[in-house]
N, C-alpha and C. Protein backbone atom coordinates (compact mmCIF):
# COMPACT_ATOMS: atom_id res chain seq x y z
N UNK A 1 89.28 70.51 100.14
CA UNK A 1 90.31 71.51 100.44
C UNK A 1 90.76 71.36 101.89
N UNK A 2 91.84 71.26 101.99
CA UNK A 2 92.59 71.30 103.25
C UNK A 2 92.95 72.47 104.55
N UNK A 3 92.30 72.36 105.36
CA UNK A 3 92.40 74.15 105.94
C UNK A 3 91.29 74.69 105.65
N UNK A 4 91.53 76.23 106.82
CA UNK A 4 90.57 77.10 106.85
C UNK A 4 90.52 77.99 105.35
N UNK A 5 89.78 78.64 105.13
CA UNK A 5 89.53 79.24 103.80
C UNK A 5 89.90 81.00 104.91
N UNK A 6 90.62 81.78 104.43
CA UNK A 6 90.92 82.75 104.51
C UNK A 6 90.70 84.05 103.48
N UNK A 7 90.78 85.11 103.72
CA UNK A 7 90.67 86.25 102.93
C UNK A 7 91.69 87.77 103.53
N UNK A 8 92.08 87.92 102.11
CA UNK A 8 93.03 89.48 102.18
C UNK A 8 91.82 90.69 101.97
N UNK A 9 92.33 91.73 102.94
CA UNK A 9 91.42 93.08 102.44
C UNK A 9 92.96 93.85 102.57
N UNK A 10 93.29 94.89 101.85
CA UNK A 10 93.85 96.21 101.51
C UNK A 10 93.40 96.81 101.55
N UNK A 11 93.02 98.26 102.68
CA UNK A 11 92.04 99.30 102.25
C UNK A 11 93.44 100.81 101.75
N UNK A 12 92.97 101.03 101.19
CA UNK A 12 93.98 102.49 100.17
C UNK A 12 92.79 103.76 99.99
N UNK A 13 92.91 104.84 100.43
CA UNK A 13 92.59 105.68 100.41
C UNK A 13 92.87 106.85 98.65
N UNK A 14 92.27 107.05 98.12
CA UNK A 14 92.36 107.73 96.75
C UNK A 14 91.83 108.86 97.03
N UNK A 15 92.21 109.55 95.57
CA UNK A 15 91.53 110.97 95.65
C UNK A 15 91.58 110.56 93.57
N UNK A 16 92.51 111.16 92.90
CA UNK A 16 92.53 111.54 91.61
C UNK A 16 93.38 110.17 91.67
N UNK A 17 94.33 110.00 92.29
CA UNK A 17 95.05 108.55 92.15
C UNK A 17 95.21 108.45 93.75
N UNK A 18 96.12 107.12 94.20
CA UNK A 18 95.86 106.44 95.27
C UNK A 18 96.75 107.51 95.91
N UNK A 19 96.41 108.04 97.02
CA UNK A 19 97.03 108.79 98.18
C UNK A 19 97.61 108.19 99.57
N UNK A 20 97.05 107.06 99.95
CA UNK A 20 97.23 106.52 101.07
C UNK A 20 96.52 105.17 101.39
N UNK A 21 97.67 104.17 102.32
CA UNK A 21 97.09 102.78 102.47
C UNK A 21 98.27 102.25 103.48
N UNK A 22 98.35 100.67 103.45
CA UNK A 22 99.22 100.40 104.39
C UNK A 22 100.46 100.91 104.37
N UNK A 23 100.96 100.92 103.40
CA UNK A 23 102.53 101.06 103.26
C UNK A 23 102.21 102.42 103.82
N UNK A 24 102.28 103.84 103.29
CA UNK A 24 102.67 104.62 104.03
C UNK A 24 102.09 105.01 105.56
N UNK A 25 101.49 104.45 106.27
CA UNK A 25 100.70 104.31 107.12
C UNK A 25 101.58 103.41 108.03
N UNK A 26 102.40 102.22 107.86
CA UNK A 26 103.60 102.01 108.51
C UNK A 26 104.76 102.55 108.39
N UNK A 27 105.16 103.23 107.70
CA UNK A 27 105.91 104.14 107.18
C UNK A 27 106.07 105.29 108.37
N UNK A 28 105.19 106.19 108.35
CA UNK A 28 104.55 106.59 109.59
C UNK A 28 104.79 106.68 110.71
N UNK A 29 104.14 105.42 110.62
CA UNK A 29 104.07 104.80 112.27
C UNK A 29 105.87 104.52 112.51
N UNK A 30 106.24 104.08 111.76
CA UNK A 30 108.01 104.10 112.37
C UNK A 30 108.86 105.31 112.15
N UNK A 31 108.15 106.43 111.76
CA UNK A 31 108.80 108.09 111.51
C UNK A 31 108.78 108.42 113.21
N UNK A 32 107.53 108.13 113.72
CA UNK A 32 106.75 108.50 114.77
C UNK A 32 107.58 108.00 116.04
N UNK A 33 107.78 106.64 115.67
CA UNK A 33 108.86 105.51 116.73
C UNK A 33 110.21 106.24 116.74
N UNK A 34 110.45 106.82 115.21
CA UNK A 34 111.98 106.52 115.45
C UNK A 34 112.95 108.23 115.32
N UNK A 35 111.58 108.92 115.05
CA UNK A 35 111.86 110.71 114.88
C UNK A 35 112.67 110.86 113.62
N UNK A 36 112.76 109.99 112.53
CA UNK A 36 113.70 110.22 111.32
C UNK A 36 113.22 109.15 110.12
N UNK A 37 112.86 110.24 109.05
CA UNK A 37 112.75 109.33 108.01
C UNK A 37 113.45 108.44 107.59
N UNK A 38 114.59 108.71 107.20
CA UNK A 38 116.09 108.08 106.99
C UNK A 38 115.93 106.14 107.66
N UNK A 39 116.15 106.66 109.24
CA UNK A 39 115.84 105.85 110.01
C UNK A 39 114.33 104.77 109.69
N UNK A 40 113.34 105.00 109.32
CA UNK A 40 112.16 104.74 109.33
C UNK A 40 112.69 103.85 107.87
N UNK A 41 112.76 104.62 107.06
CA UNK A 41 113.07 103.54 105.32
C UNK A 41 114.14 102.38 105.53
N UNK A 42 114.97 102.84 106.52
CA UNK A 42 115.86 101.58 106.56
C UNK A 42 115.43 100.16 107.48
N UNK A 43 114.56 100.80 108.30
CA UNK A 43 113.92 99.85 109.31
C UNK A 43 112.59 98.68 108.16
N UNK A 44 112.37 99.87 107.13
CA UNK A 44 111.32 98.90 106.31
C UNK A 44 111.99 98.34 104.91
N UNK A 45 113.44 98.15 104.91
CA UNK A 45 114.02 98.01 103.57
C UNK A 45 112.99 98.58 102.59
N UNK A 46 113.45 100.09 102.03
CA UNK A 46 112.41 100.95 101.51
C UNK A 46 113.99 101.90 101.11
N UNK A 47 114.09 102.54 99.67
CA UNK A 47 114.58 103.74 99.13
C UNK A 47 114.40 104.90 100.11
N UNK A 48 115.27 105.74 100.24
CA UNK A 48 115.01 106.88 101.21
C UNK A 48 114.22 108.07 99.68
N UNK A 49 114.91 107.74 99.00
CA UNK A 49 114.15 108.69 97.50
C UNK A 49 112.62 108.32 97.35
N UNK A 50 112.36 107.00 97.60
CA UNK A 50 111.20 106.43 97.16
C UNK A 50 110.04 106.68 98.70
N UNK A 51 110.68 107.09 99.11
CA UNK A 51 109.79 107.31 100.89
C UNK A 51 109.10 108.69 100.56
N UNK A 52 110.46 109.38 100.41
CA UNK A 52 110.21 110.96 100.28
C UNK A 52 109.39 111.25 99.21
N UNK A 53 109.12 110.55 97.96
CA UNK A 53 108.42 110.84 97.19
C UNK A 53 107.26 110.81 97.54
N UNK A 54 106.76 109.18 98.78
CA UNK A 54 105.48 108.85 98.84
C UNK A 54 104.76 109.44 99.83
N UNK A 55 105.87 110.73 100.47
CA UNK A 55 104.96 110.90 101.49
C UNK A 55 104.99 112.69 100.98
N UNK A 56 105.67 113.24 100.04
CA UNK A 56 105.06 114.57 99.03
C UNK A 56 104.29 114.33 97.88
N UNK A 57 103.82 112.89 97.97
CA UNK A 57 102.49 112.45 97.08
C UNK A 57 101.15 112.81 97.54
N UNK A 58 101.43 112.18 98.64
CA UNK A 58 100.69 112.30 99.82
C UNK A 58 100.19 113.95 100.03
N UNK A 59 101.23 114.51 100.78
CA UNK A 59 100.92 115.62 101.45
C UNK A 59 100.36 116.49 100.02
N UNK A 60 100.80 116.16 98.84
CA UNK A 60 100.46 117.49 97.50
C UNK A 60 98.94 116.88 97.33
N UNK A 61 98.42 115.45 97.47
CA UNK A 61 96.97 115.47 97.24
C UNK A 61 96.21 115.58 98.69
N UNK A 62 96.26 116.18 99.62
CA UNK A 62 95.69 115.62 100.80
C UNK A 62 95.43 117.27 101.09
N UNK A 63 96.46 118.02 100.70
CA UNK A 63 97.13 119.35 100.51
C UNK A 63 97.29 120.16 102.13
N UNK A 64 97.85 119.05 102.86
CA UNK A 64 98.70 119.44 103.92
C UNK A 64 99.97 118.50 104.37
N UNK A 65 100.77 119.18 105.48
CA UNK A 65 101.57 118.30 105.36
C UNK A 65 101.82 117.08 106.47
N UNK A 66 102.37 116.02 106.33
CA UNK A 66 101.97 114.90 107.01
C UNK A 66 103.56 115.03 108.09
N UNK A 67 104.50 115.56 107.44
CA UNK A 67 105.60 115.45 108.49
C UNK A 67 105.96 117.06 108.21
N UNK A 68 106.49 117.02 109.44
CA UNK A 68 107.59 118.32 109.82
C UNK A 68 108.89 117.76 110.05
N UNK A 69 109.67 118.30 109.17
CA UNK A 69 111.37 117.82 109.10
C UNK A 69 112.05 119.09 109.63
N UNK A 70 113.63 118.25 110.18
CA UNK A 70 114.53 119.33 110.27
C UNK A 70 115.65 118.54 110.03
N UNK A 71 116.58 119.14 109.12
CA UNK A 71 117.47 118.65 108.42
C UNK A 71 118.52 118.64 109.36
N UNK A 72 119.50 117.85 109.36
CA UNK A 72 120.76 117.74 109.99
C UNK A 72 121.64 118.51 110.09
N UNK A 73 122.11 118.20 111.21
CA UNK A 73 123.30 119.09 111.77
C UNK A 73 124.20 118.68 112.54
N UNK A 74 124.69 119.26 113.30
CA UNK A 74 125.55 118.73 114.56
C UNK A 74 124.99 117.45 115.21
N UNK A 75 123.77 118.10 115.24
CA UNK A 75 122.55 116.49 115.94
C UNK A 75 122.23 115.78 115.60
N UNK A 76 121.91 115.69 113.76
CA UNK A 76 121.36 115.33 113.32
C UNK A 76 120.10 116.12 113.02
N UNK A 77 119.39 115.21 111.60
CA UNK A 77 118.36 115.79 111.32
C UNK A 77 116.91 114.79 112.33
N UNK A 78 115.71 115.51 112.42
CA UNK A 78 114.62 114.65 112.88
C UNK A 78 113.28 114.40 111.89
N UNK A 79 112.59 113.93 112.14
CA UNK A 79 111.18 114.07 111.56
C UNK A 79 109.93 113.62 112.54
N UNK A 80 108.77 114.69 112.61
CA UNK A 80 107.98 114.28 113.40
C UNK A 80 106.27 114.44 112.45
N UNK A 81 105.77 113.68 112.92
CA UNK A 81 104.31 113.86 112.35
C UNK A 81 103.71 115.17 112.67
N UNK A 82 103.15 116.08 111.73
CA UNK A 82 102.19 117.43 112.17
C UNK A 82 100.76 116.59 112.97
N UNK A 83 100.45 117.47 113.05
CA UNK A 83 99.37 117.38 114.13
C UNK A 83 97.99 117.09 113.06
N UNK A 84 97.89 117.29 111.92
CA UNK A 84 97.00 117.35 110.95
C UNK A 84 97.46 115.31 110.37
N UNK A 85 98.70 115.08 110.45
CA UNK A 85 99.13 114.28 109.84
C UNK A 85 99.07 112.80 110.48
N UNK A 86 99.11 113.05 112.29
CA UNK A 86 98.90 112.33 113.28
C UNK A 86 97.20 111.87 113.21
N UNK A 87 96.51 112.86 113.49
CA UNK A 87 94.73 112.88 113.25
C UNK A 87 94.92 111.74 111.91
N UNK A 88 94.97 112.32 110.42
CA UNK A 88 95.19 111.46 109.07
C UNK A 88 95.09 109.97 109.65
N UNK A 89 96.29 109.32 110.10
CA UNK A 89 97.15 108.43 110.21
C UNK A 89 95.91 107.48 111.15
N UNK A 90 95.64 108.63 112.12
CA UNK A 90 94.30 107.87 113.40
C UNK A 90 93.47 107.33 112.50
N UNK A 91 93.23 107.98 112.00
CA UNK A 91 91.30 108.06 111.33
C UNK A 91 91.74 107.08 109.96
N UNK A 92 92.67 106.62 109.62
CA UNK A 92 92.93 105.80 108.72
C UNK A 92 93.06 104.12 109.37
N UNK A 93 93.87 104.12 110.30
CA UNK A 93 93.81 102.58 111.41
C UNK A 93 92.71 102.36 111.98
N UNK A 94 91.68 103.51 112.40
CA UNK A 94 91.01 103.48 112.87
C UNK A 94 89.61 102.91 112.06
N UNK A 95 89.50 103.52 110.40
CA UNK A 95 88.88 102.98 109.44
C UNK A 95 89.13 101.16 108.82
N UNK A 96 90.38 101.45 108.82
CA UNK A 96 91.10 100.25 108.53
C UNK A 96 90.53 99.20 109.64
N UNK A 97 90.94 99.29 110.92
CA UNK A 97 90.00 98.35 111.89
C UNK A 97 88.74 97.95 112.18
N UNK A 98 87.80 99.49 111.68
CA UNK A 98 86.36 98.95 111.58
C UNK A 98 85.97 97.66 110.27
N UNK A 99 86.82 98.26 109.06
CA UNK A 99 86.36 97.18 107.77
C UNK A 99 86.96 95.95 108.03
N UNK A 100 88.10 95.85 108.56
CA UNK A 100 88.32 94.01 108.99
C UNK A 100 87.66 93.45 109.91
N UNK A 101 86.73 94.37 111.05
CA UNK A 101 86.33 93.92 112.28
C UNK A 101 84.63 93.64 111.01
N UNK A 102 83.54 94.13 110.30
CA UNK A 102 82.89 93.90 109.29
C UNK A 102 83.31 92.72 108.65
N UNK A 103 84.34 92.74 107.95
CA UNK A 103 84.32 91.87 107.03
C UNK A 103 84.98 90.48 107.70
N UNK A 104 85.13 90.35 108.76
CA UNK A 104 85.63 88.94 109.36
C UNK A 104 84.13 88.61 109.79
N UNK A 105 82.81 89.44 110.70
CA UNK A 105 81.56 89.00 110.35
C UNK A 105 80.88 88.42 109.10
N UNK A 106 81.29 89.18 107.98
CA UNK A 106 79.96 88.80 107.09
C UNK A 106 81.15 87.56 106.00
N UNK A 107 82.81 87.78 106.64
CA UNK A 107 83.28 86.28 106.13
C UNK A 107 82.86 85.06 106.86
N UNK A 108 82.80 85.44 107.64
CA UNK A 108 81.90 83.71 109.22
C UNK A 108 80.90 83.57 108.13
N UNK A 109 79.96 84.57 108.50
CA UNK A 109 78.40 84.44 107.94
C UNK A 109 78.05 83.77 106.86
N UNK A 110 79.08 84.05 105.63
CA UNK A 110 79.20 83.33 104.59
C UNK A 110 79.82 82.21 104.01
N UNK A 111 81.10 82.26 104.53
CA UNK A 111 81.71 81.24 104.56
C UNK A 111 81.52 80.11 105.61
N UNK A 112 81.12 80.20 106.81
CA UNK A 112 81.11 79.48 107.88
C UNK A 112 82.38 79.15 108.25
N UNK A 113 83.31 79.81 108.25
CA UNK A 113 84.63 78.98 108.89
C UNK A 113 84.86 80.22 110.33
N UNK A 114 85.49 79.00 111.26
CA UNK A 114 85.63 79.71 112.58
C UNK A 114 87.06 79.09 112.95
């Protein structure tokens, strides 16, 4: 075989069905960058219907809410992460970084490739 031998991890967070993982977790993270959902789905070629669904998927199994919206106006509308939703988002990258920082050890260990 030609090349290093590599490996994918996905970590997704469930409850009754899947609640959370990368996608909405960058999702997120560009609500956060850009203060607007709208804005955020177009930056990830993503449905603005299909956003909004995934993130009142979200908030109905988690059973708080992950954004605070304000609809448009003269200004426009914004969106910002709640404070419950920001914490979420931490403690999810933050999980997410411990299991790749693990599993790139015990991939060396086993595999031997460096």
């Amino acid at each position: 075989m030609d090349g290093k031998l590599r490996y994918t991890l996905m970590l997704r967070v469930y409850g009754e069905e899947k609640i959370f993982g990368p996608g909405i977790a960058e999702l997120l993270e560009h609500v956060d960058e850009l203060h607007s959902l709208r804005k955020a789905t177009m930056e990830m070629g993503m449905a603005y219907s299909k956003a909004w669904s995934i993130v009142k998927n979200a908030e109905n199994a988690l059973g708080f809410p992950l954004l605070e919206t304000k609809t448009g106006g003269k200004g426009g509308g914004c969106a910002v992460l709640t404070e419950r939703g920001r914490a979420f988002l931490n403690a999810y990258r933050q999980f997410e970084s411990v299991v790749h920082a693990y599993a790139d050890e015990i991939f060396l260990e086993l595999f031997g490739q460096d």
